[in-house]
C-alpha atoms as a PDB file:
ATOM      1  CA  UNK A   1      61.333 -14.791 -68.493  1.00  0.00           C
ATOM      2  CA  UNK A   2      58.133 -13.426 -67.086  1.00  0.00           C
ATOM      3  CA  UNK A   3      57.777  -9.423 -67.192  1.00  0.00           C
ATOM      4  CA  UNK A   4      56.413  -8.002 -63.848  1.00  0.00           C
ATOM      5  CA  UNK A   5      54.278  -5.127 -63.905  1.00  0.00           C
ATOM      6  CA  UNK A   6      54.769  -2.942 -61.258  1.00  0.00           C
ATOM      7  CA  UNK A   7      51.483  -1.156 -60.222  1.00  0.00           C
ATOM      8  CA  UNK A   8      51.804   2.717 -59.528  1.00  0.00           C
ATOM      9  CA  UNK A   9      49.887   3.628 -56.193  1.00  0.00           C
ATOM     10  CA  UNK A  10      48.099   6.399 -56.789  1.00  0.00           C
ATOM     11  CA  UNK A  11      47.540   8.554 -53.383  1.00  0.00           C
ATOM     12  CA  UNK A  12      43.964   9.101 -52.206  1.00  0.00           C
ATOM     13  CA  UNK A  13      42.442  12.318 -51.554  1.00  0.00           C
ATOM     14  CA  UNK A  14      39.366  12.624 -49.428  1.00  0.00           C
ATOM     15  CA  UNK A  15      37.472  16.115 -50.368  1.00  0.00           C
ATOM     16  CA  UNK A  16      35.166  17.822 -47.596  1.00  0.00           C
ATOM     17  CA  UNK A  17      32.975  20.774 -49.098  1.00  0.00           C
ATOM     18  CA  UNK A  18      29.359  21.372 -48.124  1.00  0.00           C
ATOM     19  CA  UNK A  19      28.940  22.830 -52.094  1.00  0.00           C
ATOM     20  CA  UNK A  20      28.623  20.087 -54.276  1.00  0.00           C
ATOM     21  CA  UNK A  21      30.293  22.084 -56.971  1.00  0.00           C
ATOM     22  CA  UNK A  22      33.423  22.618 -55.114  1.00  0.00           C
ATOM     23  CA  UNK A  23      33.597  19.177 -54.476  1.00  0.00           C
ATOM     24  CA  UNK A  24      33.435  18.285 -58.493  1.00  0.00           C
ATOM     25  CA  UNK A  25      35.864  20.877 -59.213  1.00  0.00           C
ATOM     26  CA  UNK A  26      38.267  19.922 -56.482  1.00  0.00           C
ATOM     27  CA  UNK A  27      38.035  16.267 -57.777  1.00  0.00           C
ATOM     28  CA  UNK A  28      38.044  16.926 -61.485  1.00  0.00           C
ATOM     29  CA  UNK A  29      41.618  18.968 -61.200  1.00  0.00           C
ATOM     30  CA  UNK A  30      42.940  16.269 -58.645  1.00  0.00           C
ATOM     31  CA  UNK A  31      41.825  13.371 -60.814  1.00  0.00           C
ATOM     32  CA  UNK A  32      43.409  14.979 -64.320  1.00  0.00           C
ATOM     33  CA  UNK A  33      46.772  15.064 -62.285  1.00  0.00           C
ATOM     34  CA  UNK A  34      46.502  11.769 -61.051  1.00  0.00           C
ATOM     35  CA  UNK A  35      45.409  11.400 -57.754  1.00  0.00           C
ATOM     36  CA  UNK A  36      42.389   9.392 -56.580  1.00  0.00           C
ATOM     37  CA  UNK A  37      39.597  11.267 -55.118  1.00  0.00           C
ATOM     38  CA  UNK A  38      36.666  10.583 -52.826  1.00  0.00           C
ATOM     39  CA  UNK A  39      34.183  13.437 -51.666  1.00  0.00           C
ATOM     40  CA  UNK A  40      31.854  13.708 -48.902  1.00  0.00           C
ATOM     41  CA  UNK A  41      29.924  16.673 -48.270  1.00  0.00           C
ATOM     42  CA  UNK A  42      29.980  17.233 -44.766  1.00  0.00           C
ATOM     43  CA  UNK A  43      32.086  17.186 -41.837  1.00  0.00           C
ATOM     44  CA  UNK A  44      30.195  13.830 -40.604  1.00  0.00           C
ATOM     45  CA  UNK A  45      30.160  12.290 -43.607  1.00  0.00           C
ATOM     46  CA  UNK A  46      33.518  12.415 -43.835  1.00  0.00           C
ATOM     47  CA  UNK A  47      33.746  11.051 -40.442  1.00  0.00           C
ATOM     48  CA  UNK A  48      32.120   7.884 -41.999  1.00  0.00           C
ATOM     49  CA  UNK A  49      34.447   7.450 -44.805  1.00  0.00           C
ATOM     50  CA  UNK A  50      37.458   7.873 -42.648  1.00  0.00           C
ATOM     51  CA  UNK A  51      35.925   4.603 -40.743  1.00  0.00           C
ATOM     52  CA  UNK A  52      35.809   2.348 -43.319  1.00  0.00           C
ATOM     53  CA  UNK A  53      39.048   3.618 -45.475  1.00  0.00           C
ATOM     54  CA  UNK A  54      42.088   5.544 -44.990  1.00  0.00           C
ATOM     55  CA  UNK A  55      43.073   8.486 -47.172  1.00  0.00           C
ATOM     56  CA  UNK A  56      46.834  10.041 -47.709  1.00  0.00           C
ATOM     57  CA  UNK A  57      45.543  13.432 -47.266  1.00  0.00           C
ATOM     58  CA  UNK A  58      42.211  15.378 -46.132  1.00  0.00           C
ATOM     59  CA  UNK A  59      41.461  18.618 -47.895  1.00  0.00           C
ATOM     60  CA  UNK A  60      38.281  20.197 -46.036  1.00  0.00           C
ATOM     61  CA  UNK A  61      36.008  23.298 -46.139  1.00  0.00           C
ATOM     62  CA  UNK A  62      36.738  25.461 -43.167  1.00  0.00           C
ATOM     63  CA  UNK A  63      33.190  26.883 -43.034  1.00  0.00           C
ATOM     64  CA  UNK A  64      30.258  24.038 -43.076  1.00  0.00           C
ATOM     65  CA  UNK A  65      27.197  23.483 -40.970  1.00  0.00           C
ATOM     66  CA  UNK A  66      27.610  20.951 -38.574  1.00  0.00           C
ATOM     67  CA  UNK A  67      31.041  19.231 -37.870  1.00  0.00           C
ATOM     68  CA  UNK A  68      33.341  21.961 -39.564  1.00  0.00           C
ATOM     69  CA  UNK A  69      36.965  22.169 -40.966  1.00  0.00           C
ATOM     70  CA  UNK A  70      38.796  22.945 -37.675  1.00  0.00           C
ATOM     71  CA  UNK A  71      36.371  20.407 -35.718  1.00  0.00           C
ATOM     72  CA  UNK A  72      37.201  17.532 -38.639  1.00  0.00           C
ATOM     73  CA  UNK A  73      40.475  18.598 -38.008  1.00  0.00           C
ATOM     74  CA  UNK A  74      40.803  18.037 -34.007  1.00  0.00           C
ATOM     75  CA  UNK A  75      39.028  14.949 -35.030  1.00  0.00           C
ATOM     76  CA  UNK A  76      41.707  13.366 -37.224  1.00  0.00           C
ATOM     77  CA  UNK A  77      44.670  15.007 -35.453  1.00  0.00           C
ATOM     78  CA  UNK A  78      43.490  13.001 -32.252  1.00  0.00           C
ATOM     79  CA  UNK A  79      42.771   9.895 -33.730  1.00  0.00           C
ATOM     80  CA  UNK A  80      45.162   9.778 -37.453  1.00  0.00           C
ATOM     81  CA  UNK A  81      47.859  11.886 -35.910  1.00  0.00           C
ATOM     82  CA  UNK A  82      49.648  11.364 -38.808  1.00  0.00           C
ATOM     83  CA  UNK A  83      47.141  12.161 -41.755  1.00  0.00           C
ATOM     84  CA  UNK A  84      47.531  15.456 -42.945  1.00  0.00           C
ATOM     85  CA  UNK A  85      45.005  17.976 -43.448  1.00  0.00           C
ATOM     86  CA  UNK A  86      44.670  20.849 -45.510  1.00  0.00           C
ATOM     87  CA  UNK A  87      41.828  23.457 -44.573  1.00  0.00           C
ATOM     88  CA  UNK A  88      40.709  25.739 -47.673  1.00  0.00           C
ATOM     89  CA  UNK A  89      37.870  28.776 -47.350  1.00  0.00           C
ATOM     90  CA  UNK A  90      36.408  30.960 -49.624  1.00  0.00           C
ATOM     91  CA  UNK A  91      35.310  33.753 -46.903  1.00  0.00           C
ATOM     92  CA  UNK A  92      37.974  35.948 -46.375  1.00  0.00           C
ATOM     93  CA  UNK A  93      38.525  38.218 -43.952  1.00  0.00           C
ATOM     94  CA  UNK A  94      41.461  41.457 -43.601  1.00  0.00           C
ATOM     95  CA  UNK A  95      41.212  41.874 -39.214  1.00  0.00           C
END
């Protein structure tokens, strides 16, 4: 009798962060915990990835030049209603 190998599927992570060191931390952690990462550092760069391949969660930079967290986020609400997103900053504020 043939064994079957079942193959684990190991949920994708796309990482937005206009600091390329954020993005190699982010991915390093995810990656030693088993999740597969891809990175893009910008708000329409990440726009391109999400055309060509389609992640089980978005974690983005709130603040970046250009497209930014909450305008990646209206972005993939209206067309991936279902995709989650998770929007991180390093800026605080106490109003």
């Amino acid at each position: 009798m043939q064994q079957q190998q079942t193959e684990t599927k190991r949920s994708k992570i796309l990482l937005v962060d206009d600091h390329p060191d954020i993005l190699d931390l982010l991915s390093m952690r995810l990656s030693s915990v088993g999740y597969e990462t891809m990175t893009a550092p910008s708000g329409e760069a990440a726009i391109a990835q999400l055309s060509v391949t389609r992640p089980d969660l978005v974690i983005t930079d709130l603040l970046m030049d250009g497209i930014d967290g909450l305008d990646l986020f209206d972005y993939v609400h209206e067309r991936h209603p279902a995709l989650p997103v998770m929007i991180l900053t390093a800026h605080g504020s106490i109003p």
